[in-house]
Protein backbone atom coordinates (compact mmCIF):
# COMPACT_ATOMS: atom_id res chain seq x y z
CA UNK A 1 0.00 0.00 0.00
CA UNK A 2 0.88 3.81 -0.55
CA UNK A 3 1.86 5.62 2.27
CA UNK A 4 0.20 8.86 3.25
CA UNK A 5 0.94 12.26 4.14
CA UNK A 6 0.16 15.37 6.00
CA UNK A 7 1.70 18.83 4.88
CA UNK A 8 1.45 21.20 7.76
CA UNK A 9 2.18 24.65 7.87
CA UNK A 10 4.72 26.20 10.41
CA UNK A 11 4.66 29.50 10.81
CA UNK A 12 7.19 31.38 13.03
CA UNK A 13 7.55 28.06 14.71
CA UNK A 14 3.85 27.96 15.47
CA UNK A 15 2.42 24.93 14.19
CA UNK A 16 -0.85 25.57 12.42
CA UNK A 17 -4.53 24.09 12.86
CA UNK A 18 -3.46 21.25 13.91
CA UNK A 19 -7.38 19.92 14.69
CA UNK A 20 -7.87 19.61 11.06
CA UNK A 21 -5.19 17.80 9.97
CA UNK A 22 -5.83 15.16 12.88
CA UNK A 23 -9.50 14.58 11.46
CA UNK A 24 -7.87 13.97 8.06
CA UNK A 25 -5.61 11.20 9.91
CA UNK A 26 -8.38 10.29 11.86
CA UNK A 27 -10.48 9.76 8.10
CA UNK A 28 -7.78 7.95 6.64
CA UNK A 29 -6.77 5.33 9.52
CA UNK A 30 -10.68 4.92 9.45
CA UNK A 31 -11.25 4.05 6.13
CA UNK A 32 -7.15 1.86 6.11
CA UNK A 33 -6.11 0.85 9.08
CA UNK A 34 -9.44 0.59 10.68
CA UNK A 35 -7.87 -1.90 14.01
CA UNK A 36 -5.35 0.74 14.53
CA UNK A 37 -5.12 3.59 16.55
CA UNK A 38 -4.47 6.94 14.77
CA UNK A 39 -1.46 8.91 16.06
CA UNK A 40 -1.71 12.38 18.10
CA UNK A 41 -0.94 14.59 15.25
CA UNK A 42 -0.20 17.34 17.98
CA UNK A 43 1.93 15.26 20.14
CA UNK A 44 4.64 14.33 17.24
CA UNK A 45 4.76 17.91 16.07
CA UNK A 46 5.15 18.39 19.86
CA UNK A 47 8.15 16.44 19.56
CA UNK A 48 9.82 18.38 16.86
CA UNK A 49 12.14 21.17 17.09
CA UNK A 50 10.58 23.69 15.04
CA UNK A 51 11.67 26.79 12.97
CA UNK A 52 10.87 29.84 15.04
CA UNK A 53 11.10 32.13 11.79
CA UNK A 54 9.54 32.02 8.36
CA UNK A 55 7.28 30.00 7.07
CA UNK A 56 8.34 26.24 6.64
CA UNK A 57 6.56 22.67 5.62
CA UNK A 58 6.26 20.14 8.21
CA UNK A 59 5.68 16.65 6.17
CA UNK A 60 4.91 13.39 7.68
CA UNK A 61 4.41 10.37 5.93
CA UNK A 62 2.77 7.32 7.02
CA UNK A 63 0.70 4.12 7.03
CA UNK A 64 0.15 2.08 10.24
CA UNK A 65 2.62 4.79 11.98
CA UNK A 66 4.56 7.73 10.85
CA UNK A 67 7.32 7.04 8.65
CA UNK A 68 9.27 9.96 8.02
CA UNK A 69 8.95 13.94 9.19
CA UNK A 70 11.18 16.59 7.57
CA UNK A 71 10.91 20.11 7.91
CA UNK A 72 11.31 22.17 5.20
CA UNK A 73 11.57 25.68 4.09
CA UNK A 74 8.55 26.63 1.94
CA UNK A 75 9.02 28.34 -1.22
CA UNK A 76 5.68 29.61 -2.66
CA UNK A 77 4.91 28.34 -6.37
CA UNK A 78 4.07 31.51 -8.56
CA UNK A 79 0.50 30.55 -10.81
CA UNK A 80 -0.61 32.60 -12.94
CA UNK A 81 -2.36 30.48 -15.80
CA UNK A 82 -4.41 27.23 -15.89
CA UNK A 83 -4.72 24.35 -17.90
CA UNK A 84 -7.88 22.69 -18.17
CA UNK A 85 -7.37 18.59 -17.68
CA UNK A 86 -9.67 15.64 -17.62
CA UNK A 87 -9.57 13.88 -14.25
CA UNK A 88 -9.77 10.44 -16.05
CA UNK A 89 -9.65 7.51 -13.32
CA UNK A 90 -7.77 9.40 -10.31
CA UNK A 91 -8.70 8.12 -7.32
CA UNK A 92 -6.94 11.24 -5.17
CA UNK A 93 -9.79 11.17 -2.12
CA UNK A 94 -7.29 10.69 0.31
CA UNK A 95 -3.98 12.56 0.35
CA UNK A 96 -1.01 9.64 -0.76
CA UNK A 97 2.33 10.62 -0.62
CA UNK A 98 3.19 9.68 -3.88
CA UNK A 99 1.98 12.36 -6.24
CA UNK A 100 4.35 12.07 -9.18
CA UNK A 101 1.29 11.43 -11.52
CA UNK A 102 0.08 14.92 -11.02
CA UNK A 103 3.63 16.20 -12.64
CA UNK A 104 2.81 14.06 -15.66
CA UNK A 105 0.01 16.67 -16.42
CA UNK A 106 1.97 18.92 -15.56
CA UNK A 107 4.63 18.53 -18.57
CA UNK A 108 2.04 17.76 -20.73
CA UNK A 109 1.22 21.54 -20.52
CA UNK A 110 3.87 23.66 -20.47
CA UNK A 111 1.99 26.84 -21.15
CA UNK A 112 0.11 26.42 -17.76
CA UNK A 113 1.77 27.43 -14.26
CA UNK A 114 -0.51 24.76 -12.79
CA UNK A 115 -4.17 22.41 -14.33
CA UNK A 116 -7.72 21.98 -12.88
CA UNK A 117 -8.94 18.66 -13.39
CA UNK A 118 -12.14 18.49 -14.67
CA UNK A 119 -14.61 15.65 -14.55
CA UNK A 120 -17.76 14.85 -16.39
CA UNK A 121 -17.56 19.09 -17.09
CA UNK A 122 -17.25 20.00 -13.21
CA UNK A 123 -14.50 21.73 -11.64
CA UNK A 124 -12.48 20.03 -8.84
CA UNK A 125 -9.15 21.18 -8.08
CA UNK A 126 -5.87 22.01 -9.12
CA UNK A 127 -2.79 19.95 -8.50
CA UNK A 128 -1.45 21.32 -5.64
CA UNK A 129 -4.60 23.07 -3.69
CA UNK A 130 -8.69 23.09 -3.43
CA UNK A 131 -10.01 26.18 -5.53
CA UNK A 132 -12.73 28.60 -4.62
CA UNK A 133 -14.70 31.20 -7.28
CA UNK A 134 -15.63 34.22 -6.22
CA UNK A 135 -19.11 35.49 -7.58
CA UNK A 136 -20.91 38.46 -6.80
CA UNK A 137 -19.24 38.67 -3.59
CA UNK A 138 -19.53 35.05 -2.63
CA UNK A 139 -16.73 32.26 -2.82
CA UNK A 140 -17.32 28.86 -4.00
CA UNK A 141 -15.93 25.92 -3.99
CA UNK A 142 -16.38 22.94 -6.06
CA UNK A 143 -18.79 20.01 -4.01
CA UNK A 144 -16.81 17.08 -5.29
CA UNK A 145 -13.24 18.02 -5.13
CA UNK A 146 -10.29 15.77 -6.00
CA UNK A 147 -9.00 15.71 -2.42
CA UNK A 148 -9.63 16.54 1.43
CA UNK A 149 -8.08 19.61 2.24
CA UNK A 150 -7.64 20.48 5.74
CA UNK A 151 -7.69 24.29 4.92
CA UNK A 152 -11.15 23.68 2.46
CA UNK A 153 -12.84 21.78 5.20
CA UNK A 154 -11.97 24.59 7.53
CA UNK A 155 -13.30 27.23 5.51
CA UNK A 156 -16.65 25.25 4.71
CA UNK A 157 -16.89 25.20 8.86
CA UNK A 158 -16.24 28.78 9.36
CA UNK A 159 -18.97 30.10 6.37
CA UNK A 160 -16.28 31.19 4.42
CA UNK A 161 -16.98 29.45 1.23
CA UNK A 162 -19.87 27.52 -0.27
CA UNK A 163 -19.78 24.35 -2.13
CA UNK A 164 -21.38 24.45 -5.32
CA UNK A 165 -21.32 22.31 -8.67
CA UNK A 166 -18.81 24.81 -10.77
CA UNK A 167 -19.49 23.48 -13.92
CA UNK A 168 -16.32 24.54 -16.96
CA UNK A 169 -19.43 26.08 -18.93
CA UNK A 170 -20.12 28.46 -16.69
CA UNK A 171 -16.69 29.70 -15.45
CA UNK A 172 -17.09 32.91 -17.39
CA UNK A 173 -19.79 33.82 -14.88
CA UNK A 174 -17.08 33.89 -11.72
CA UNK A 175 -14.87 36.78 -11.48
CA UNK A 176 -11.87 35.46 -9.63
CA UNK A 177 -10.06 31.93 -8.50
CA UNK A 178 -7.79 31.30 -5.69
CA UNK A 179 -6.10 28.58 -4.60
CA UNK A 180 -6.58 27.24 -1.01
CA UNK A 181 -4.36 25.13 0.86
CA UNK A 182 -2.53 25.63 4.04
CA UNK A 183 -0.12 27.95 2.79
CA UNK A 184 -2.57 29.84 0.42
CA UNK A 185 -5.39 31.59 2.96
CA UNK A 186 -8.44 32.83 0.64
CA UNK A 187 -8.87 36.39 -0.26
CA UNK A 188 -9.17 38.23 -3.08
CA UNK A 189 -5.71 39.82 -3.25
CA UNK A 190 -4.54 36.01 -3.43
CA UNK A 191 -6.90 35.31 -6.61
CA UNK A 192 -6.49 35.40 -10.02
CA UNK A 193 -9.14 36.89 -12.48
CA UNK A 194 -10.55 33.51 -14.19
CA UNK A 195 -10.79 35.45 -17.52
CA UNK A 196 -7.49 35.75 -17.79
CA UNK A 197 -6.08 33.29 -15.72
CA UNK A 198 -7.60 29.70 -17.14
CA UNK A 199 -6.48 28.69 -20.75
């Protein structure tokens, strides 16, 4: 079996909503590793001796237990145009640490800083975060995405965003995109304008 992983944001060695990433663990030894007990999330961060500037990436990997944890700096990815990709038969509804398949649609586009799988004409995400589309003041997100993100699930909680079927047809009718992940908090400075953004 694949191993899994968490990606957790550490920011001037604070160690960020932690909660949410434990109910992803939690959802994943659930659905896995059902007879075994899922590991305190908090308590091996805990453990670590963190960065107490900047902004760094706190991986684990694991199955029945962790596997490996490195701590990395975090170097932001600049996107500033879309590719439009069919999802096909990914199966990403639980976050696996191996991921190389994702920079396979990558190459295949080389005029595109990052793709948005599409399936059966819906929106889901992008390769590397959850998306939300702003519209008339109100962000969406798409209501089957490719993967459980921590920082989607948290916004969906706090009435931040909506889910909503974002179907390609009707992209021209949201003004902006942003991606959302742990290092990418939602606002509109942070978004793209779709027009212009998604090829």
């Amino acid at each position: 079996m694949f191993s899994f992983l968490e990606t957790i944001c550490i920011q001037n060695g604070q160690a960020q909503h932690l909660d949410y990433h434990q109910m992803r663990v939690n959802e994943t030894f659930e659905q896995f590793f059902p007879e075994w007990e899922p590991f305190d999330v908090e308590e091996l961060v805990v453990e670590q001796v963190l960065p107490t500037e900047g902004t760094h990436r706190l991986r684990i990997t694991y199955q029945e237990d962790p596997e490996t944890i490195e701590i990395l700096p975090y170097t932001k990815k600049e996107v500033n145009r879309f590719a439009l990709v069919d999802t096909g038969e990914i199966d990403y509804g639980f976050k696996w640490a191996e991921r190389g398949f994702f920079q396979t649609f990558l190459d295949a586009h080389p005029e595109a800083d990052e793709v948005i799988f599409v399936k059966d004409g819906r929106i889901q995400d992008c390769s590397m975060a959850n998306l939300a589309f702003l519209k008339e003041g109100i962000w969406y997100t798409p209501e089957e995405p490719l993967h459980w993100g921590t920082t989607r699930a948290r916004l969906i909680i706090e009435e931040e965003v909506e889910e909503a079927e974002i179907l390609v047809e009707e992209l021209a009718s949201y003004e902006r995109v942003c991606l959302i992940n742990v290092f990418r908090p939602l606002s509109v400075e942070n978004s793209l304008s779709v027009a212009e953004s998604i090829l």
